[in-house]
C-alpha atoms as a PDB file:
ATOM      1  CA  UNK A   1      -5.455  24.926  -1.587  1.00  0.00           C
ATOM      2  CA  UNK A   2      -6.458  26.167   1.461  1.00  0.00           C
ATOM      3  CA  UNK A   3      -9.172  24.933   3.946  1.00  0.00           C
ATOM      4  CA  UNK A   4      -9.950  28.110   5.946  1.00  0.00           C
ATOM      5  CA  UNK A   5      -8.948  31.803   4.166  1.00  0.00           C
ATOM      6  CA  UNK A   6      -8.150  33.600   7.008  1.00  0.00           C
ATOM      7  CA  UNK A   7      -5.025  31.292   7.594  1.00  0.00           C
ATOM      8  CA  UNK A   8      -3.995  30.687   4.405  1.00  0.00           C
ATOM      9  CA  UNK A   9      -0.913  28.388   4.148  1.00  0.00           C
ATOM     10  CA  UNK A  10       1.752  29.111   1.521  1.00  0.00           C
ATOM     11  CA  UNK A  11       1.508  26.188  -1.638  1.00  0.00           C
ATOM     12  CA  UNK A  12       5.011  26.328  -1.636  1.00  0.00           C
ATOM     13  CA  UNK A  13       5.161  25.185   2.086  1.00  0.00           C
ATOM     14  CA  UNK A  14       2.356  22.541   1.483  1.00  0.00           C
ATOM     15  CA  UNK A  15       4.223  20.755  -1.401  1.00  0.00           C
ATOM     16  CA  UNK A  16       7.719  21.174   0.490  1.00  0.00           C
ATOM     17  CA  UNK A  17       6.466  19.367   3.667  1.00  0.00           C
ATOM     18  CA  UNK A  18       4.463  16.941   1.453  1.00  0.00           C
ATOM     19  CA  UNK A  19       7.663  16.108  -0.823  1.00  0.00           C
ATOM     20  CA  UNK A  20      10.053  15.799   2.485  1.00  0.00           C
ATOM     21  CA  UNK A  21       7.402  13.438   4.328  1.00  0.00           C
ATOM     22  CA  UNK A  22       6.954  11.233   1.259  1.00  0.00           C
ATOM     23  CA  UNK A  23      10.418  10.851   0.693  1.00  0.00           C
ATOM     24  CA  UNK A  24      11.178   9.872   4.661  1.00  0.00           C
ATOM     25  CA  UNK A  25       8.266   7.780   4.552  1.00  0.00           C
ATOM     26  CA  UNK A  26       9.848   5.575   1.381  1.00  0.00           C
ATOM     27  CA  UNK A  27      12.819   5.906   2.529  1.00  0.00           C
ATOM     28  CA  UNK A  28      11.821   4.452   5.666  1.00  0.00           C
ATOM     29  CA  UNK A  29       9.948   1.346   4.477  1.00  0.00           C
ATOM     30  CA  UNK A  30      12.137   1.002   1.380  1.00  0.00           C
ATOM     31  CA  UNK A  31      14.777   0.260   4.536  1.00  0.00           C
ATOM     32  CA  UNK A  32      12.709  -2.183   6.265  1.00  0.00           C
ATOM     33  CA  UNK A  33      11.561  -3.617   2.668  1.00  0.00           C
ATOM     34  CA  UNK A  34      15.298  -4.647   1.515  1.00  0.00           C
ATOM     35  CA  UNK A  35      15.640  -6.831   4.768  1.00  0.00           C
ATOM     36  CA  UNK A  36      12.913  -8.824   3.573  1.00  0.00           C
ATOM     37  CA  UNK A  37      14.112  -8.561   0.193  1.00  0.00           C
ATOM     38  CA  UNK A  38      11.309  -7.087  -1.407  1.00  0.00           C
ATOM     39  CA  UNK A  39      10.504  -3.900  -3.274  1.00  0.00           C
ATOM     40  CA  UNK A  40       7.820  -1.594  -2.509  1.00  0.00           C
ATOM     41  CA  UNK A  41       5.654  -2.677  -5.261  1.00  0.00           C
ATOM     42  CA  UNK A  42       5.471  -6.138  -4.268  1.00  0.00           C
ATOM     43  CA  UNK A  43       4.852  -5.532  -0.733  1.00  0.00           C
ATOM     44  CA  UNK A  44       1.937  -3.443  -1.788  1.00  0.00           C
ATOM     45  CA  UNK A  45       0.489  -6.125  -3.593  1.00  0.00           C
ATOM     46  CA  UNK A  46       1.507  -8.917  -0.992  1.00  0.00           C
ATOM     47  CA  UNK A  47      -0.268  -6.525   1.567  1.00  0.00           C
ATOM     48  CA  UNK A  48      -3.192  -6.261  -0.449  1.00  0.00           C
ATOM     49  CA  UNK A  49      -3.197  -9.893  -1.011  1.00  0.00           C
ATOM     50  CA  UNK A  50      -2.492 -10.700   2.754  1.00  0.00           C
ATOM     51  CA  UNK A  51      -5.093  -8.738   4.003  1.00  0.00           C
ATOM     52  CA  UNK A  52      -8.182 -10.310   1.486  1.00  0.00           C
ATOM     53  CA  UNK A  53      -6.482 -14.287   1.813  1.00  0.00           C
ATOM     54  CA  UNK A  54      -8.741 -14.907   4.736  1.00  0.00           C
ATOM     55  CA  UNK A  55     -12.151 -14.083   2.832  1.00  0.00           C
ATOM     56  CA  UNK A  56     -11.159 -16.240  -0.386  1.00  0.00           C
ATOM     57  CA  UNK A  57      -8.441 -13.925  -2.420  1.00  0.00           C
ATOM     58  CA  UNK A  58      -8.193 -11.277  -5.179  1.00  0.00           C
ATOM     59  CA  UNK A  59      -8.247 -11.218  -8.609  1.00  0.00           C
ATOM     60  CA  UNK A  60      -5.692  -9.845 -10.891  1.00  0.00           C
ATOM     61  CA  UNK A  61      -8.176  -6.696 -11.612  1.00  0.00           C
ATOM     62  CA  UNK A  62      -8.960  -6.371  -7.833  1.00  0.00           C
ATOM     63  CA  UNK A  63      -5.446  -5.354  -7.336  1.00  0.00           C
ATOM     64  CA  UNK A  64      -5.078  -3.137 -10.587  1.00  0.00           C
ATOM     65  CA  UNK A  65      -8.018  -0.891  -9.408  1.00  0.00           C
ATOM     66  CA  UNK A  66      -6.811  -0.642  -5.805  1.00  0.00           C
ATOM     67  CA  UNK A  67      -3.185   0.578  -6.954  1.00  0.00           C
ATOM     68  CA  UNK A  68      -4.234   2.617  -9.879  1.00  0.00           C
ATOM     69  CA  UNK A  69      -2.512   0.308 -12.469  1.00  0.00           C
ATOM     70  CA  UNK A  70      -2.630  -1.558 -15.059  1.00  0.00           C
ATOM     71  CA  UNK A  71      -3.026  -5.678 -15.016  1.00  0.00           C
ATOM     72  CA  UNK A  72      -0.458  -6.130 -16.907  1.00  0.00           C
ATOM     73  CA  UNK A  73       2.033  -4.493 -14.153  1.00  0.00           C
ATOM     74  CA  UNK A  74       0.622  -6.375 -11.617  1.00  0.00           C
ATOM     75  CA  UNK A  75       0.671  -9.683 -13.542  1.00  0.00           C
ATOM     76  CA  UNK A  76       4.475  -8.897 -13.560  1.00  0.00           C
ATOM     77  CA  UNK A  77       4.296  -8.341  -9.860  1.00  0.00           C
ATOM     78  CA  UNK A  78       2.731 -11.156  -8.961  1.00  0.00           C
ATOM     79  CA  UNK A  79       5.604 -13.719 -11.425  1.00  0.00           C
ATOM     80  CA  UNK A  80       8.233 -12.223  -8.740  1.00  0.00           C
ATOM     81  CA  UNK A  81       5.813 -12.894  -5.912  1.00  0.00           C
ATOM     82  CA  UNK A  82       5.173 -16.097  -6.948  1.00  0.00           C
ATOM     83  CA  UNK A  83       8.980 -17.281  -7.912  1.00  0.00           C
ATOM     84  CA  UNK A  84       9.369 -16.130  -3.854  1.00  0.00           C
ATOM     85  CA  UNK A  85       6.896 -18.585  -2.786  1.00  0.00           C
ATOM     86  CA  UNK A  86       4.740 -15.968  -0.772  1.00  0.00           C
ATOM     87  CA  UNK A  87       1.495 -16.322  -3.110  1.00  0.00           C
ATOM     88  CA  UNK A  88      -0.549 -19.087  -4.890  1.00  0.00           C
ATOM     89  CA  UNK A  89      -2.918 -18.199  -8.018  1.00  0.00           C
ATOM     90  CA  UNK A  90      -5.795 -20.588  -8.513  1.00  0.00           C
ATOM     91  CA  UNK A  91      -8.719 -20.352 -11.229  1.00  0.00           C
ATOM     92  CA  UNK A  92     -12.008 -19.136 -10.704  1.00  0.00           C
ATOM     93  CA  UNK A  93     -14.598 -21.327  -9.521  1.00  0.00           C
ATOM     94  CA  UNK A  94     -17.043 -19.840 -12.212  1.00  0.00           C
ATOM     95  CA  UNK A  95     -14.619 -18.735 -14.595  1.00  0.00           C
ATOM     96  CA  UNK A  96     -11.344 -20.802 -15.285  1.00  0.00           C
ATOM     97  CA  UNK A  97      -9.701 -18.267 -16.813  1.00  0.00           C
ATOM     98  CA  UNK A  98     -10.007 -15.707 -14.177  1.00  0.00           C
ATOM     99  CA  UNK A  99      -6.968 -16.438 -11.128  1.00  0.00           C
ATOM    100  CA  UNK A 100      -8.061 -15.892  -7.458  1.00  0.00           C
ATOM    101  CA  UNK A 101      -4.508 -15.026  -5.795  1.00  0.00           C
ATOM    102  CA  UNK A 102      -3.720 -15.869  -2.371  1.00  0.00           C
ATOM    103  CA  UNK A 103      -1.048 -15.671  -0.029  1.00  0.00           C
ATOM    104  CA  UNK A 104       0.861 -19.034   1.178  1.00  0.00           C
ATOM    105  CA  UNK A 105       1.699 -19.613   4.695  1.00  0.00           C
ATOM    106  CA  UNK A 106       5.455 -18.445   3.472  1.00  0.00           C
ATOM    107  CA  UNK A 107       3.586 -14.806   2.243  1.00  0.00           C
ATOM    108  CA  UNK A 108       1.328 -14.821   5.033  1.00  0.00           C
ATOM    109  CA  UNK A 109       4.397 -15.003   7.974  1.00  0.00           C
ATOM    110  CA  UNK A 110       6.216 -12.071   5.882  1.00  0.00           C
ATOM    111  CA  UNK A 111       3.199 -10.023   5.537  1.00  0.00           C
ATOM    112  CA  UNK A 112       2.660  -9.978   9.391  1.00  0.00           C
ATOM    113  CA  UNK A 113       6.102  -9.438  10.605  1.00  0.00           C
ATOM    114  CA  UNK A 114       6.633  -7.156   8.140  1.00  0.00           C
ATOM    115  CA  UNK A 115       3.530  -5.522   9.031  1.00  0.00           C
ATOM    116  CA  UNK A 116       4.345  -5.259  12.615  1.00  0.00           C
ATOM    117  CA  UNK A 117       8.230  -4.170  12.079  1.00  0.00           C
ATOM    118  CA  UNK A 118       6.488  -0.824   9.685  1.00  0.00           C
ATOM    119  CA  UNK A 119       3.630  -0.537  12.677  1.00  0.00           C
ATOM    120  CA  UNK A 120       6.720  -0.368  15.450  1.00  0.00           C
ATOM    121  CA  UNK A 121       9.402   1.385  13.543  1.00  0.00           C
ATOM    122  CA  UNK A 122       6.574   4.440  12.500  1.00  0.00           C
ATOM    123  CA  UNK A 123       5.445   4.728  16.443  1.00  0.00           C
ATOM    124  CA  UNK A 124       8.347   7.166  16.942  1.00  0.00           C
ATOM    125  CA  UNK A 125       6.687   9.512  14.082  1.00  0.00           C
ATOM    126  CA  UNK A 126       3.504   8.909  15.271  1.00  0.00           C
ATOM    127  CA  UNK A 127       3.956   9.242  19.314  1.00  0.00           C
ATOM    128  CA  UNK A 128       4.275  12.960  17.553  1.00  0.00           C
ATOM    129  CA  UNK A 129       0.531  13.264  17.219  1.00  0.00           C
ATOM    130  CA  UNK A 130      -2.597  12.607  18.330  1.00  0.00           C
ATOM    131  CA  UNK A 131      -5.002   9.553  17.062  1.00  0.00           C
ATOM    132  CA  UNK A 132      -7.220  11.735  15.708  1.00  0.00           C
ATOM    133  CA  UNK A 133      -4.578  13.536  13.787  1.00  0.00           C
ATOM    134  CA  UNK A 134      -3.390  10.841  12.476  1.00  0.00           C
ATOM    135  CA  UNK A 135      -6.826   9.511  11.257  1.00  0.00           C
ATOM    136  CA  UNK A 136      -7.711  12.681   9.768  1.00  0.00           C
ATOM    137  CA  UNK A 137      -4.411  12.972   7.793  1.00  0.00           C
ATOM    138  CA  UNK A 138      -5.096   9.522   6.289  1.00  0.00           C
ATOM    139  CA  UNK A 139      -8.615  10.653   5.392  1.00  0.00           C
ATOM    140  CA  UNK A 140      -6.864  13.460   3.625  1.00  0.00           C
ATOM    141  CA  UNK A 141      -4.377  11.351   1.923  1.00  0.00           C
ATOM    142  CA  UNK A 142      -7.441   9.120   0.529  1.00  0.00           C
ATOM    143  CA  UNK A 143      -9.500  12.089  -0.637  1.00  0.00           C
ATOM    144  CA  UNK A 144      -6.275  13.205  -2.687  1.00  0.00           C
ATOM    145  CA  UNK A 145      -5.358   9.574  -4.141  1.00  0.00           C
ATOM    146  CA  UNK A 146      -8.746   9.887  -5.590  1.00  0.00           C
ATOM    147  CA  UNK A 147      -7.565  12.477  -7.839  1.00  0.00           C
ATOM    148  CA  UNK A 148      -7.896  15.865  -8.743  1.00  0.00           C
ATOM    149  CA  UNK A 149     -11.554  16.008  -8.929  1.00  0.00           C
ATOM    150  CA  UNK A 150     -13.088  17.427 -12.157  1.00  0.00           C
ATOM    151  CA  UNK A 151     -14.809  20.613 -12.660  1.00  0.00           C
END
């Protein structure tokens, strides 16, 4: 897996630095998380909530796609979510069966500050680097949570 073959960079070294970084990274926000008593699960879906509340919700399948899961683990998900008071599920306007979810004002206070504590507390990694950098490694990190693509 290498980009340019005069330079070739060790696999060993790629999946060390990628396993220590990912590892920090959770580590990290798994920190910040437990203050807010939350997991990391259910701040990704809160966050994915959060961020679509202002143009009408998600549904149930919107988040399933985005994470790569099943519905049925984010149905359980979105119970403990719920229980916390920091969503609201409503039915479909065309179809009653389908639930739009949303975030209530409770969710939508934790979302930001939570946001902003992960945005301040990851400056110190990121003073490290350039913008651009930065950008480009989270164009690489999308291209790769896309999968191994087929031959």
């Amino acid at each position: 897996m290498t980009k340019n073959a005069d330079e070739p960079i060790p696999q060993h070294r790629i999946a060390i630095a990628q396993t220590r970084a990912s590892r920090n990274i959770m580590e990290h926000r798994d920190s910040i998380l437990r203050q807010y008593e939350l997991t990391s699960p259910e701040w990704f879906v809160l966050g994915y909530v959060g961020s679509a509340t202002k143009t009408g919700g998600v549904k149930v399948s919107d988040i399933a796609i985005e994470l790569d899961v099943q519905s049925t683990y984010v149905t359980g998900i979105l119970r403990k979510l719920e229980a916390k008071e920091l969503i609201s599920l409503r039915a479909g306007q065309t179809d009653r069966r389908v639930r739009i979810i949303t975030t209530t004002k409770k969710g939508s206070v934790l979302f930001r500050n939570i946001e902003k504590e992960l945005a301040t507390q990851g400056s110190a990694w990121l003073q490290k680097t350039t913008d651009a950098a930065y950008r480009n490694y989270l164009h690489v990190l999308e291209i790769f949570s896309q999968g191994h693509p087929r031959r």
